[in-house]
Structure formats: structure tokens, C-alpha cells
PDB file of N, CA and C in Angstrom:
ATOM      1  N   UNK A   1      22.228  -4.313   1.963  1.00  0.00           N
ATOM      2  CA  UNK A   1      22.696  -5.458   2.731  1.00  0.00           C
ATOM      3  C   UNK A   1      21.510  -6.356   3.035  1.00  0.00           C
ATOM      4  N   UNK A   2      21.579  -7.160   2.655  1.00  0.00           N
ATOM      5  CA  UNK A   2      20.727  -8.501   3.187  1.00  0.00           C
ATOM      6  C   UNK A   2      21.052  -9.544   4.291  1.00  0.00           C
ATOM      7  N   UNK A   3      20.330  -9.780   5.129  1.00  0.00           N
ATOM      8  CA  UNK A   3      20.698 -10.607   6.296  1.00  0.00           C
ATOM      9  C   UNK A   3      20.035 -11.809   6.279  1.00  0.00           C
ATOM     10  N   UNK A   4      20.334 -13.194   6.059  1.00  0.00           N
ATOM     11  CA  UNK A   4      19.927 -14.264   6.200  1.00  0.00           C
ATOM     12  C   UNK A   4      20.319 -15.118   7.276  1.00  0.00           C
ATOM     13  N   UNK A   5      19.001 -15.771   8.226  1.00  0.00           N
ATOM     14  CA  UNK A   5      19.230 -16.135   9.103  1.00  0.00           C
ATOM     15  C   UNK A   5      19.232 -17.396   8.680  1.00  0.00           C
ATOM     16  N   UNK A   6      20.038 -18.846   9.292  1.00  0.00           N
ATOM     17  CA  UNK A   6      20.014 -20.469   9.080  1.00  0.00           C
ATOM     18  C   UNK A   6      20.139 -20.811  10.248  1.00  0.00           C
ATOM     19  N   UNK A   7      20.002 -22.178  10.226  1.00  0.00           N
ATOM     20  CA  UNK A   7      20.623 -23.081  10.888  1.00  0.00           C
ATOM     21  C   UNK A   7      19.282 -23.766  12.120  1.00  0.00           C
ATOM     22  N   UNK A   8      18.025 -23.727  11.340  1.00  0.00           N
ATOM     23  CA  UNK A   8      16.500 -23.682  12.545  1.00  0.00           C
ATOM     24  C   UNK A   8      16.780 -25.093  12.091  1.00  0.00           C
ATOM     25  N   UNK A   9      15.126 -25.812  12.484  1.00  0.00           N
ATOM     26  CA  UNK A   9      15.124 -27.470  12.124  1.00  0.00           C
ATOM     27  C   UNK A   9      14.054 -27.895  13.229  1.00  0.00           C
ATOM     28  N   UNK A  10      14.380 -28.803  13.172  1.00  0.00           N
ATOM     29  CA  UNK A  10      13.111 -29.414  14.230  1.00  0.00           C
ATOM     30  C   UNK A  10      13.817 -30.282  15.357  1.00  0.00           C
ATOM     31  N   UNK A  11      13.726 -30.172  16.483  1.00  0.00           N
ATOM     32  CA  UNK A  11      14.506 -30.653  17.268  1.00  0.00           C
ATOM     33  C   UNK A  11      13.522 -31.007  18.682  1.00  0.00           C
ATOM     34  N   UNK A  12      13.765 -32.044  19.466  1.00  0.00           N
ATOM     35  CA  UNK A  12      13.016 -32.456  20.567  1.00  0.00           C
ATOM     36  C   UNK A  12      12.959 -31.232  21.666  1.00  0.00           C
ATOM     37  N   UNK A  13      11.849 -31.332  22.637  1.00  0.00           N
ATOM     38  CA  UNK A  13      12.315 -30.257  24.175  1.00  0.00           C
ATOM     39  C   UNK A  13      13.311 -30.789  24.544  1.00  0.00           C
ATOM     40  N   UNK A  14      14.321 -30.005  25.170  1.00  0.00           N
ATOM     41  CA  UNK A  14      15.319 -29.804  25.740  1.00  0.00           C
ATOM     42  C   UNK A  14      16.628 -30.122  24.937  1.00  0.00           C
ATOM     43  N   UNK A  15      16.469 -30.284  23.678  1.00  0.00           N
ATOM     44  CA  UNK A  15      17.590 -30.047  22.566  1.00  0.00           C
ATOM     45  C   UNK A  15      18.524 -28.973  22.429  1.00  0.00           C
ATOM     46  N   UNK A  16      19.290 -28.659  21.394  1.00  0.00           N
ATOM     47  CA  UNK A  16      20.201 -27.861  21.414  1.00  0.00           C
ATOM     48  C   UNK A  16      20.058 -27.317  19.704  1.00  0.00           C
ATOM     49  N   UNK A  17      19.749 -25.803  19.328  1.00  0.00           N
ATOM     50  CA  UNK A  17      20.653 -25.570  17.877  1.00  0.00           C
ATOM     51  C   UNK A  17      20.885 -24.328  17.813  1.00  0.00           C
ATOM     52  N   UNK A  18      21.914 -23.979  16.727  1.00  0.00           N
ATOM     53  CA  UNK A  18      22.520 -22.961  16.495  1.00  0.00           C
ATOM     54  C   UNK A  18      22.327 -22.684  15.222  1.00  0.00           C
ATOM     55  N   UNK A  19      21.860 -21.136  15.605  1.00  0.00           N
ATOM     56  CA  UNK A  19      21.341 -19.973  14.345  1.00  0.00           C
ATOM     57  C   UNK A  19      22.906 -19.079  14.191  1.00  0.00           C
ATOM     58  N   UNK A  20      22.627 -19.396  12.598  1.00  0.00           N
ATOM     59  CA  UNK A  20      24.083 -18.427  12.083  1.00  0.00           C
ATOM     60  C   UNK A  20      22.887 -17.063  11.373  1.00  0.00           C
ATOM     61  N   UNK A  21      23.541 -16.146  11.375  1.00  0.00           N
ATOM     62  CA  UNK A  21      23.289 -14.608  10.711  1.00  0.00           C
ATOM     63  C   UNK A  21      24.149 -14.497  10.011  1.00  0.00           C
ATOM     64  N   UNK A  22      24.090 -14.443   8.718  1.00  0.00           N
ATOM     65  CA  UNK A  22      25.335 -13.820   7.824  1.00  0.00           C
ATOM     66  C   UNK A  22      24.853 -12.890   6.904  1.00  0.00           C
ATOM     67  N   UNK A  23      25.001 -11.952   6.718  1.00  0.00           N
ATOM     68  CA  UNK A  23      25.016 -10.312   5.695  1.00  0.00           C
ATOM     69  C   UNK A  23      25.710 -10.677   4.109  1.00  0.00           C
ATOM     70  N   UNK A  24      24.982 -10.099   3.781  1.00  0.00           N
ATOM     71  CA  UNK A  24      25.263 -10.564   2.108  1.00  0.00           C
ATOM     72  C   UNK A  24      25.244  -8.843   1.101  1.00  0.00           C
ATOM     73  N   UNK A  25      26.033  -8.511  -0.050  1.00  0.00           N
ATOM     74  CA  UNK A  25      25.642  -7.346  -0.485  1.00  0.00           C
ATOM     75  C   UNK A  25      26.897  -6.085  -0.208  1.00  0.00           C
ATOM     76  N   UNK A  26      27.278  -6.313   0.908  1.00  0.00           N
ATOM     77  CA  UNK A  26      28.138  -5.584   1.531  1.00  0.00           C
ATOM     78  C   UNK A  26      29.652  -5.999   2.212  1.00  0.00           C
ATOM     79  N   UNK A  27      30.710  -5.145   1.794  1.00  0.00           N
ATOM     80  CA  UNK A  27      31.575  -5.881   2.618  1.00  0.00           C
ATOM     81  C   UNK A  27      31.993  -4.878   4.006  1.00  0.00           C
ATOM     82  N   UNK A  28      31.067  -4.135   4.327  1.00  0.00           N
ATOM     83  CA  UNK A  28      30.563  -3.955   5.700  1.00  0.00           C
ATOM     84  C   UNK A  28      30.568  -4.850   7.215  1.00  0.00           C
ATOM     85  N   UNK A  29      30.881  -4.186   8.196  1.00  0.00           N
ATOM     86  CA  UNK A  29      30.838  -5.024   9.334  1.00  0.00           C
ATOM     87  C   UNK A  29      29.572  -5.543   9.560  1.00  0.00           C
ATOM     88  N   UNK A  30      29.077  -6.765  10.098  1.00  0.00           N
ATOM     89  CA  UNK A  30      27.574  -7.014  10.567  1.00  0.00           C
ATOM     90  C   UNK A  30      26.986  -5.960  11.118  1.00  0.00           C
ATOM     91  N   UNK A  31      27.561  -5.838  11.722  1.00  0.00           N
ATOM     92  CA  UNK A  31      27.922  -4.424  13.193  1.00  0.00           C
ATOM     93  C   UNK A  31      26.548  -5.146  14.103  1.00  0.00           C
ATOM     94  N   UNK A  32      25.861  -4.533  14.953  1.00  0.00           N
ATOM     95  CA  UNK A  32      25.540  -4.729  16.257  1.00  0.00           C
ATOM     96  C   UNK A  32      24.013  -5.829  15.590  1.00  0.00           C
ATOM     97  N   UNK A  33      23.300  -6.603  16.320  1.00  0.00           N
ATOM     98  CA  UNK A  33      22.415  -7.499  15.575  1.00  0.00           C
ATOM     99  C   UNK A  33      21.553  -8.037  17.015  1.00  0.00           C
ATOM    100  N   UNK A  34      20.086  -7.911  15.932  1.00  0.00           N
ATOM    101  CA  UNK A  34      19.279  -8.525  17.017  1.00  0.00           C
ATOM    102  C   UNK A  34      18.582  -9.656  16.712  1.00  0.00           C
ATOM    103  N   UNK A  35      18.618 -10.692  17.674  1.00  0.00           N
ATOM    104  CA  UNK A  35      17.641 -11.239  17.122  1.00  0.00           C
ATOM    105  C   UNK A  35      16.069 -11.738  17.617  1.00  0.00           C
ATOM    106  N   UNK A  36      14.816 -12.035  16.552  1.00  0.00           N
ATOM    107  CA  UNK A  36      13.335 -12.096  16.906  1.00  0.00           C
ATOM    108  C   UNK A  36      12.886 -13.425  16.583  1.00  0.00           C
ATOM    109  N   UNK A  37      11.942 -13.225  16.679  1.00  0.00           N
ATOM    110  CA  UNK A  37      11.053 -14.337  16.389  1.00  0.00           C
ATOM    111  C   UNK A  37       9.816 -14.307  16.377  1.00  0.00           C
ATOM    112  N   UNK A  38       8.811 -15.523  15.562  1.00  0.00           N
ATOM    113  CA  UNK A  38       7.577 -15.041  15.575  1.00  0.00           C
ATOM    114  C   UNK A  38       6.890 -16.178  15.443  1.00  0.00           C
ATOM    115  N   UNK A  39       6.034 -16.144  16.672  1.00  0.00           N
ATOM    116  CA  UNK A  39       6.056 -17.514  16.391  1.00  0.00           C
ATOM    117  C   UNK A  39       4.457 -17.590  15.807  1.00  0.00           C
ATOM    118  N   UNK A  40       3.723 -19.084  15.356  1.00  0.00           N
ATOM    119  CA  UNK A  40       2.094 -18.921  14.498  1.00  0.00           C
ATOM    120  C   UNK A  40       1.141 -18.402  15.225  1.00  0.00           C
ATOM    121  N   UNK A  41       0.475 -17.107  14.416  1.00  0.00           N
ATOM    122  CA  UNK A  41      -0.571 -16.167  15.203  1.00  0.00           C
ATOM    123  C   UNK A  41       0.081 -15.426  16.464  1.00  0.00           C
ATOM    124  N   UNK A  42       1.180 -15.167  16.400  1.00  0.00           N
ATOM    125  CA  UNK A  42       1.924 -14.393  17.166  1.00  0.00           C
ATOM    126  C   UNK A  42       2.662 -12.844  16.718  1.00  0.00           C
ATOM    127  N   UNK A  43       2.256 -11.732  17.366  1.00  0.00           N
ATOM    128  CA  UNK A  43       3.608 -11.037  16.641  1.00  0.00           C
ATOM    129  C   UNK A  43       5.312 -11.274  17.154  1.00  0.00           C
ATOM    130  N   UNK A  44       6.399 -10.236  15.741  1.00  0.00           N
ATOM    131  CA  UNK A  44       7.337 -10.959  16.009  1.00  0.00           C
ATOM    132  C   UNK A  44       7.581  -9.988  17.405  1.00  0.00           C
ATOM    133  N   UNK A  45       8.403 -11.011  18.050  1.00  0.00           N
ATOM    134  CA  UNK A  45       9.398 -10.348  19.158  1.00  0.00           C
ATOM    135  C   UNK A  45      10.653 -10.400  19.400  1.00  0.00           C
ATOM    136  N   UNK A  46      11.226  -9.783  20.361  1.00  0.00           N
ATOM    137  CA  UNK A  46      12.585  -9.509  20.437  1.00  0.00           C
ATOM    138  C   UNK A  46      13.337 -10.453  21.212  1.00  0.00           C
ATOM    139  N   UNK A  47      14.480 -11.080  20.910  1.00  0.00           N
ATOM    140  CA  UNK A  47      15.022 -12.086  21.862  1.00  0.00           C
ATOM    141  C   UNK A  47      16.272 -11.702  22.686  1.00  0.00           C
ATOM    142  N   UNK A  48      17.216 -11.406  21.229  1.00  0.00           N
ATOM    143  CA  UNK A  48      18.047 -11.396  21.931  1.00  0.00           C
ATOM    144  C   UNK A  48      19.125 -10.370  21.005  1.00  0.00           C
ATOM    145  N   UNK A  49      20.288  -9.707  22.173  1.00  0.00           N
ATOM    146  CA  UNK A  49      20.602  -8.103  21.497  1.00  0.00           C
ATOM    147  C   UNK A  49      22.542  -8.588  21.624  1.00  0.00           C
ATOM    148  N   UNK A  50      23.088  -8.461  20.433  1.00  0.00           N
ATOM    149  CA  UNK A  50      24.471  -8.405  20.598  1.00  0.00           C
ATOM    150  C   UNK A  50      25.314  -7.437  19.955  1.00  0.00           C
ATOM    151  N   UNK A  51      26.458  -6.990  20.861  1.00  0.00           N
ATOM    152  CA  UNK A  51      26.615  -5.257  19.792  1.00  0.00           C
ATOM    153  C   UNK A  51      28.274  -5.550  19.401  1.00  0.00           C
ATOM    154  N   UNK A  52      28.785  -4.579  18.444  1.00  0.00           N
ATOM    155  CA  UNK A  52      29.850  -5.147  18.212  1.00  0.00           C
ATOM    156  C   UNK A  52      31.196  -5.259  18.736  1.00  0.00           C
ATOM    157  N   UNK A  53      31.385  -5.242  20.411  1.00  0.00           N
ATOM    158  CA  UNK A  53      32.266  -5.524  21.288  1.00  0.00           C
ATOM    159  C   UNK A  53      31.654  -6.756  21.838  1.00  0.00           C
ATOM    160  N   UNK A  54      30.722  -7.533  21.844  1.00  0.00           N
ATOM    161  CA  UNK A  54      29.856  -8.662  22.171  1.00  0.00           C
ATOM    162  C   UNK A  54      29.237  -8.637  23.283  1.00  0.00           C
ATOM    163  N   UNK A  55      28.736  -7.472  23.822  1.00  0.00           N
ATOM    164  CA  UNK A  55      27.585  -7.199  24.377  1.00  0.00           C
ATOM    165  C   UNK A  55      26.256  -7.912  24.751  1.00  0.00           C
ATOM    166  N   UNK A  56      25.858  -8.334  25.696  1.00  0.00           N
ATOM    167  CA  UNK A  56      24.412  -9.503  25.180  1.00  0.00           C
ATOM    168  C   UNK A  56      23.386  -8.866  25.883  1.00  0.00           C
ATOM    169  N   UNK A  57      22.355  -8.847  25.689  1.00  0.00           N
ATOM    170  CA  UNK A  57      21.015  -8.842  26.182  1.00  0.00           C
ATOM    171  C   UNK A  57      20.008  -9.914  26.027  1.00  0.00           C
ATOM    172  N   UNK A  58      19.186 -10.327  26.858  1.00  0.00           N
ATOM    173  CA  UNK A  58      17.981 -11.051  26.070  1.00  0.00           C
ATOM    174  C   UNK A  58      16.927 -11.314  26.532  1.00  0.00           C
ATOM    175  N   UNK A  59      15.804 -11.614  26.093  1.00  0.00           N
ATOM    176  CA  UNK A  59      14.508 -11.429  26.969  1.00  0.00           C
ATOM    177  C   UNK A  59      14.192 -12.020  27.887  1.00  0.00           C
ATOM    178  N   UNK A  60      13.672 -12.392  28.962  1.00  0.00           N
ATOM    179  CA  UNK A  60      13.801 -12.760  29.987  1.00  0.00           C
ATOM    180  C   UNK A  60      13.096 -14.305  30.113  1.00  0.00           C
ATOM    181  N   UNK A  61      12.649 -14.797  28.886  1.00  0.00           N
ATOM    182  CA  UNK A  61      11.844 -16.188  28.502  1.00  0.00           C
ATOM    183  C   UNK A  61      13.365 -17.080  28.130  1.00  0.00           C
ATOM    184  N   UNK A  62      14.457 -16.583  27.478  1.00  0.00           N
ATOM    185  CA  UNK A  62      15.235 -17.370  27.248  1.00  0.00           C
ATOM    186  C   UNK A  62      16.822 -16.858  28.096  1.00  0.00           C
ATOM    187  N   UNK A  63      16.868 -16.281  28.671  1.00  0.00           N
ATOM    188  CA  UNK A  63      18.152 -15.927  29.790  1.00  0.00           C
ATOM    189  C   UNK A  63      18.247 -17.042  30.322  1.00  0.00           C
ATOM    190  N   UNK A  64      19.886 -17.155  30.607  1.00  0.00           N
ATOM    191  CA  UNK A  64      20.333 -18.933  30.611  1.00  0.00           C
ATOM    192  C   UNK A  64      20.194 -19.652  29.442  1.00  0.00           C
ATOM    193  N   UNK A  65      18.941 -19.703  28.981  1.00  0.00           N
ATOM    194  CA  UNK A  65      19.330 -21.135  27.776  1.00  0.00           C
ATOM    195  C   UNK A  65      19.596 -20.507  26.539  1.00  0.00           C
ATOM    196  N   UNK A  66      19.784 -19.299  25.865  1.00  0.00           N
ATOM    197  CA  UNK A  66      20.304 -18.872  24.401  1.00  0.00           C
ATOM    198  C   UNK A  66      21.220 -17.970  24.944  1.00  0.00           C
ATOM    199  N   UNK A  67      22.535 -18.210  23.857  1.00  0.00           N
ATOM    200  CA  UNK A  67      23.790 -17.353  24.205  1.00  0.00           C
ATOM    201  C   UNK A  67      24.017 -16.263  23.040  1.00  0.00           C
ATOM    202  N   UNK A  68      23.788 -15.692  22.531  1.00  0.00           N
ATOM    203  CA  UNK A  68      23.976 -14.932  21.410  1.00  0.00           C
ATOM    204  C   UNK A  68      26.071 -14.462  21.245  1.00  0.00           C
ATOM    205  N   UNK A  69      26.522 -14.777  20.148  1.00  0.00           N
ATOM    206  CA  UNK A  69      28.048 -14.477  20.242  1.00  0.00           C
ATOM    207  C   UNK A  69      28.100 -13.841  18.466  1.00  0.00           C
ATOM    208  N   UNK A  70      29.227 -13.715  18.315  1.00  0.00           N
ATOM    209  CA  UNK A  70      29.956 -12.888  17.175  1.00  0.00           C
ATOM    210  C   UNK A  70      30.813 -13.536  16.800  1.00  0.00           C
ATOM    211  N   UNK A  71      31.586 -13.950  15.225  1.00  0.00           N
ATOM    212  CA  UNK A  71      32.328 -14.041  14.828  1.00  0.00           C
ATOM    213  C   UNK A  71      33.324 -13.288  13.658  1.00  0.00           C
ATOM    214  N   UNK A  72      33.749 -12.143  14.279  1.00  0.00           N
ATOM    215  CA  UNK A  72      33.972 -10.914  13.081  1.00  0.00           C
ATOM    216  C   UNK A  72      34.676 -11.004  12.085  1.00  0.00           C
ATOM    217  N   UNK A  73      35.373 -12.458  12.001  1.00  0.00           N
ATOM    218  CA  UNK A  73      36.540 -12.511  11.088  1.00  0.00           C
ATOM    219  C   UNK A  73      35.424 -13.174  10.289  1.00  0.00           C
ATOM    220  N   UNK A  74      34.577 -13.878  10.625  1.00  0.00           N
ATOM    221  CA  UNK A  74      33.323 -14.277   9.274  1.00  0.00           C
ATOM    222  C   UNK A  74      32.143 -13.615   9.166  1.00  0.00           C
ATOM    223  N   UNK A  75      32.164 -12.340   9.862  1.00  0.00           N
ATOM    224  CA  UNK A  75      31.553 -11.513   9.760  1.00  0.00           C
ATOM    225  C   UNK A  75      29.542 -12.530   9.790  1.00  0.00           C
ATOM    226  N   UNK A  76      29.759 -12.822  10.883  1.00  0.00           N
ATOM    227  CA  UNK A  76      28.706 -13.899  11.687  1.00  0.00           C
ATOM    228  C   UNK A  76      28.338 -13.835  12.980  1.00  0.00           C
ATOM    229  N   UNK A  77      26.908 -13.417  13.167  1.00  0.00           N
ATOM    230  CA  UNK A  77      26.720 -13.655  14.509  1.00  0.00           C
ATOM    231  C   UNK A  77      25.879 -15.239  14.619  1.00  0.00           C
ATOM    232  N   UNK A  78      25.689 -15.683  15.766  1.00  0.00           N
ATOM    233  CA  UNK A  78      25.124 -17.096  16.346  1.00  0.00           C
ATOM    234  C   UNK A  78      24.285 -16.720  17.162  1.00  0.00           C
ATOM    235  N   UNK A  79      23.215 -17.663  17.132  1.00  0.00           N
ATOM    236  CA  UNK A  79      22.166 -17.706  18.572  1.00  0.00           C
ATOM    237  C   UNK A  79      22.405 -19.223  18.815  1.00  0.00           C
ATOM    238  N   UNK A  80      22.950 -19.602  19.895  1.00  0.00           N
ATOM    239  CA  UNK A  80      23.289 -20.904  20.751  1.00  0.00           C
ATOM    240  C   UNK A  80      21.483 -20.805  21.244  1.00  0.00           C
ATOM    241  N   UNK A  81      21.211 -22.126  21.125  1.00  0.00           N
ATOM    242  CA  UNK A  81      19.628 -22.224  21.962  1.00  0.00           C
ATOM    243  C   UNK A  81      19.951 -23.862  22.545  1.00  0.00           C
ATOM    244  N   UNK A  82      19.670 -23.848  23.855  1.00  0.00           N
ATOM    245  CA  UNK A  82      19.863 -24.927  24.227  1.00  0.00           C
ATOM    246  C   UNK A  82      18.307 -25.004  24.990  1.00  0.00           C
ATOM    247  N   UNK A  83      18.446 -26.338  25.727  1.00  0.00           N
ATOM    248  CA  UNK A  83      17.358 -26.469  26.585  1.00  0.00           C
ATOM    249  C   UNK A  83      15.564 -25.588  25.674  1.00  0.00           C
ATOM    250  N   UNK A  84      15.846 -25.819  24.494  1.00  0.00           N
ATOM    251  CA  UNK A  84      14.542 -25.472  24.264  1.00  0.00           C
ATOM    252  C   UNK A  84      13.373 -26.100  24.508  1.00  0.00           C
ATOM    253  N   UNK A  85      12.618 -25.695  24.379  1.00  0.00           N
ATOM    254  CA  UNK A  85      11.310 -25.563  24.992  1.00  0.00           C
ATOM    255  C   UNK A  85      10.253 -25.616  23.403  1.00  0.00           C
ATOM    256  N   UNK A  86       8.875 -26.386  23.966  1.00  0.00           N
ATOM    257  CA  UNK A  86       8.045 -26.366  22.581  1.00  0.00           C
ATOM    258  C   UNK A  86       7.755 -24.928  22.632  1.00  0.00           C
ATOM    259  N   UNK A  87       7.267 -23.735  23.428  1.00  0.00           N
ATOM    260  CA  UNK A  87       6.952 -22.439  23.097  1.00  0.00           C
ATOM    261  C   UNK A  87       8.305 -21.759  22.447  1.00  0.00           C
ATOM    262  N   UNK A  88       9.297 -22.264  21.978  1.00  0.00           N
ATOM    263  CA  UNK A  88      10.087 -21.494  21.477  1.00  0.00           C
ATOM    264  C   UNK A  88       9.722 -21.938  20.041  1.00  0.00           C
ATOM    265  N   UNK A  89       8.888 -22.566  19.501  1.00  0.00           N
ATOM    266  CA  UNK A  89       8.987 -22.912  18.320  1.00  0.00           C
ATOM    267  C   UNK A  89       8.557 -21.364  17.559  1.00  0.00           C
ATOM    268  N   UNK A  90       9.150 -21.231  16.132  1.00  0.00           N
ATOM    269  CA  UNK A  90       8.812 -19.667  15.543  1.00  0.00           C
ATOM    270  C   UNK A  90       9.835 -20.048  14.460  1.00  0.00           C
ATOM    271  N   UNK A  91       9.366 -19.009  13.737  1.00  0.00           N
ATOM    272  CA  UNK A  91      10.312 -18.473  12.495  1.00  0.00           C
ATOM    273  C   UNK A  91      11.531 -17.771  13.405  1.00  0.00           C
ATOM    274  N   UNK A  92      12.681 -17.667  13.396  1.00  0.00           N
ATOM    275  CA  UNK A  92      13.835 -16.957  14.229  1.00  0.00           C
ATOM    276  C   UNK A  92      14.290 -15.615  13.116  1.00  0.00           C
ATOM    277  N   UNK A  93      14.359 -14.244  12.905  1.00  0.00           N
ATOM    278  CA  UNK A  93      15.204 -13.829  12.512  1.00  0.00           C
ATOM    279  C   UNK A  93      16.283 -12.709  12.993  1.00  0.00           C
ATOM    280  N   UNK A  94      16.844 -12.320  12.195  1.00  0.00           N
ATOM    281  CA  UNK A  94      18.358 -11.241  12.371  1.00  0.00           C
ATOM    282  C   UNK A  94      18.297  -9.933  11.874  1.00  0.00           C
ATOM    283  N   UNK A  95      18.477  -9.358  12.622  1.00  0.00           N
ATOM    284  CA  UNK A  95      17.885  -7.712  12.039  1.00  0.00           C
ATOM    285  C   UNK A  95      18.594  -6.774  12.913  1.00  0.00           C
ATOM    286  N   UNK A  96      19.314  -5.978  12.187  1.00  0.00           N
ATOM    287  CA  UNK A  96      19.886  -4.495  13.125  1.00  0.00           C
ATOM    288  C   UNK A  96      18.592  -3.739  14.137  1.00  0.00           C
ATOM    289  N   UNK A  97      17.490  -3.522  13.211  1.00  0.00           N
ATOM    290  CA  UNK A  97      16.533  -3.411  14.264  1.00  0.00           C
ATOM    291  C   UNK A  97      15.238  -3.641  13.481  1.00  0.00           C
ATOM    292  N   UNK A  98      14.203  -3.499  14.598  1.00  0.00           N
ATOM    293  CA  UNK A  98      12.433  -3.873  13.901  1.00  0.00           C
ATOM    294  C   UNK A  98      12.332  -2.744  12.819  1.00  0.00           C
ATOM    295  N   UNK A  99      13.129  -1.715  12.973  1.00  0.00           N
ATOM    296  CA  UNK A  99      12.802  -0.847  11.569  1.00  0.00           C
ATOM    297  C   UNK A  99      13.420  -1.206  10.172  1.00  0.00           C
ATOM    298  N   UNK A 100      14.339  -1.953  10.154  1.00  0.00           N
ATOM    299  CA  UNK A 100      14.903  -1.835   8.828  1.00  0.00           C
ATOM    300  C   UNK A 100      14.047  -3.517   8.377  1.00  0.00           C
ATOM    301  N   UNK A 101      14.921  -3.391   6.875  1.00  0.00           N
ATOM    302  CA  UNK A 101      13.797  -4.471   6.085  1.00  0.00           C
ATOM    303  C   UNK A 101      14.178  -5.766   6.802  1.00  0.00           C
ATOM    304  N   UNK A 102      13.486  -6.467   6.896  1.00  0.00           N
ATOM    305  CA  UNK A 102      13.595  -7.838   6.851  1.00  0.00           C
ATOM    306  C   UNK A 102      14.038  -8.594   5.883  1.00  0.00           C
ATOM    307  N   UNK A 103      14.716  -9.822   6.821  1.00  0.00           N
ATOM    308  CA  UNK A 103      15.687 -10.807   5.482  1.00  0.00           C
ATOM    309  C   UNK A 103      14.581 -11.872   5.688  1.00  0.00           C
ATOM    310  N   UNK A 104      15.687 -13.323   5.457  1.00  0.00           N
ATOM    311  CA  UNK A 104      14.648 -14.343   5.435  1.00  0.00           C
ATOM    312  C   UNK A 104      14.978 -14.710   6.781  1.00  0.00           C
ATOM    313  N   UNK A 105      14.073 -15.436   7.348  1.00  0.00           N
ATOM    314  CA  UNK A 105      13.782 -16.145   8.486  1.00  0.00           C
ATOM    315  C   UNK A 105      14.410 -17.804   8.612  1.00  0.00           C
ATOM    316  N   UNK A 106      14.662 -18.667   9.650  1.00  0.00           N
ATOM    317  CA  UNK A 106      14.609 -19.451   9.518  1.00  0.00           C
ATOM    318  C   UNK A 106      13.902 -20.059  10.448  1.00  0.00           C
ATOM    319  N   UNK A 107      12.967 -21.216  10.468  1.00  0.00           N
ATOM    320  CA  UNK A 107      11.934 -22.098  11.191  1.00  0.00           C
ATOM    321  C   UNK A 107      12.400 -22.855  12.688  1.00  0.00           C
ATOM    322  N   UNK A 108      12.336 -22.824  13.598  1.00  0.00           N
ATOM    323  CA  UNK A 108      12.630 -24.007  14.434  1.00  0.00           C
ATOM    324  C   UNK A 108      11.484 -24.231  15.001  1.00  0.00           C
ATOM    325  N   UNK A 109      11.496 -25.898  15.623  1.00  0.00           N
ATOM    326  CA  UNK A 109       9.869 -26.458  15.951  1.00  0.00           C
ATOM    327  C   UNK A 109      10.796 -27.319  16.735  1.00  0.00           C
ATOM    328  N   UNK A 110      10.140 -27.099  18.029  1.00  0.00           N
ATOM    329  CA  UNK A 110      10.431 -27.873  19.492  1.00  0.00           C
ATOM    330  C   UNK A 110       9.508 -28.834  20.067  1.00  0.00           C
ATOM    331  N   UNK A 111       9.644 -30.186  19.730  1.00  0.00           N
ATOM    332  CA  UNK A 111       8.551 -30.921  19.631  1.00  0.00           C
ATOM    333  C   UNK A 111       8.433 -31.221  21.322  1.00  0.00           C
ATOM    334  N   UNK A 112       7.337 -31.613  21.533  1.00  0.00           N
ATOM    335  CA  UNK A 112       7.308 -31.700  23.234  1.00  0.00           C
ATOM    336  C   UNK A 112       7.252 -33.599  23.381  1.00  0.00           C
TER     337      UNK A 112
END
């Protein structure tokens, strides 16, 4: 299964975008999904945790402004990011967890 994350871009502080996760390879549930980020000369870290009853967690830098949700009939999860911030700028990705392989990433840059 491969997980590709979309939907980054470049967007002003206090903008709004939405990261899709979609699984490729498998016609498997997403099932539970996290997502990281990493931003330049940074390691990656953990943001935000959604399981497959839609469960949320998330780190305590973006609580309130990213909503993490599920869409099971497209077998899709989302990261809603609003109110960003230039320190959120990073590669964003989607991963069951930091142990398994990595997919591709996608970029967002929060210009100040």
C-alpha cells in the first residue's frame, strides 16, 4: 500500500488548506492515519492522529487550527489547516505510523 499525501501550496499567514491522504495498491481500508511533518533542517514530527471511528488527536502547536477527518466511502483522510502560521511551513505527510515506509510528501509554505 502506498500513501500519497496532496493538496500543500503556498498560502499567506492566516490562510486556510486542505491535505487529502489517499492509499493506492490496496483495496483495503485506510484504517487509522497519522499525520507529520518536517519542516527545513528539522526532524519529522507528529501532528496529528485520526483512527477509524474518527478519533482526533493533535499536537499541541496546532489544536484549534487543524481538524483532521475521514472519508471512508473514498477511502480518504483530510488535514483542514486553517489560521496557519509561517512555522507551519514543511513537507506534510500520511503514515499509519513513523515505522512503516514512507509515501510522498506534500510541501506547504506559509508566507508571513
Amino acid at each position: 500500500v502506498q500513501l500519497q499525501a496532496s493538496g500543500g501550496g503556498l498560502v499567506q499567514a492566516g490562510g486556510s488548506l486542505r491535505l487529502s491522504c489517499t492509499a493506492s495498491g490496496s483495496a483495503a481500508s485506510i484504517g487509522v492515519m497519522n499525520w507529520y511533518r518536517q519542516a527545513p533542517g528539522n526532524q519529522r514530527e507528529w501532528v496529528a492522529y485520526i483512527g477509524t471511528t474518527g478519533l482526533t488527536n493533535y499536537v499541541d502547536s496546532v489544536k484549534g487550527r487543524f481538524t483532521a477527518s475521514r472519508d471512508n466511502a473514498k477511502n480518504t483522510v483530510y488535514l483542514q489547516m486553517n489560521s496557519l502560521r509561517p512555522e507551519d511551513t514543511a513537507v506534510y505527510y500520511c503514515n499509519r505510523n513513523s515505522a512503516a515506509p514512507w509515501g510522498q510528501g506534500t510541501l506547504v509554505t506559509v508566507s508571513s
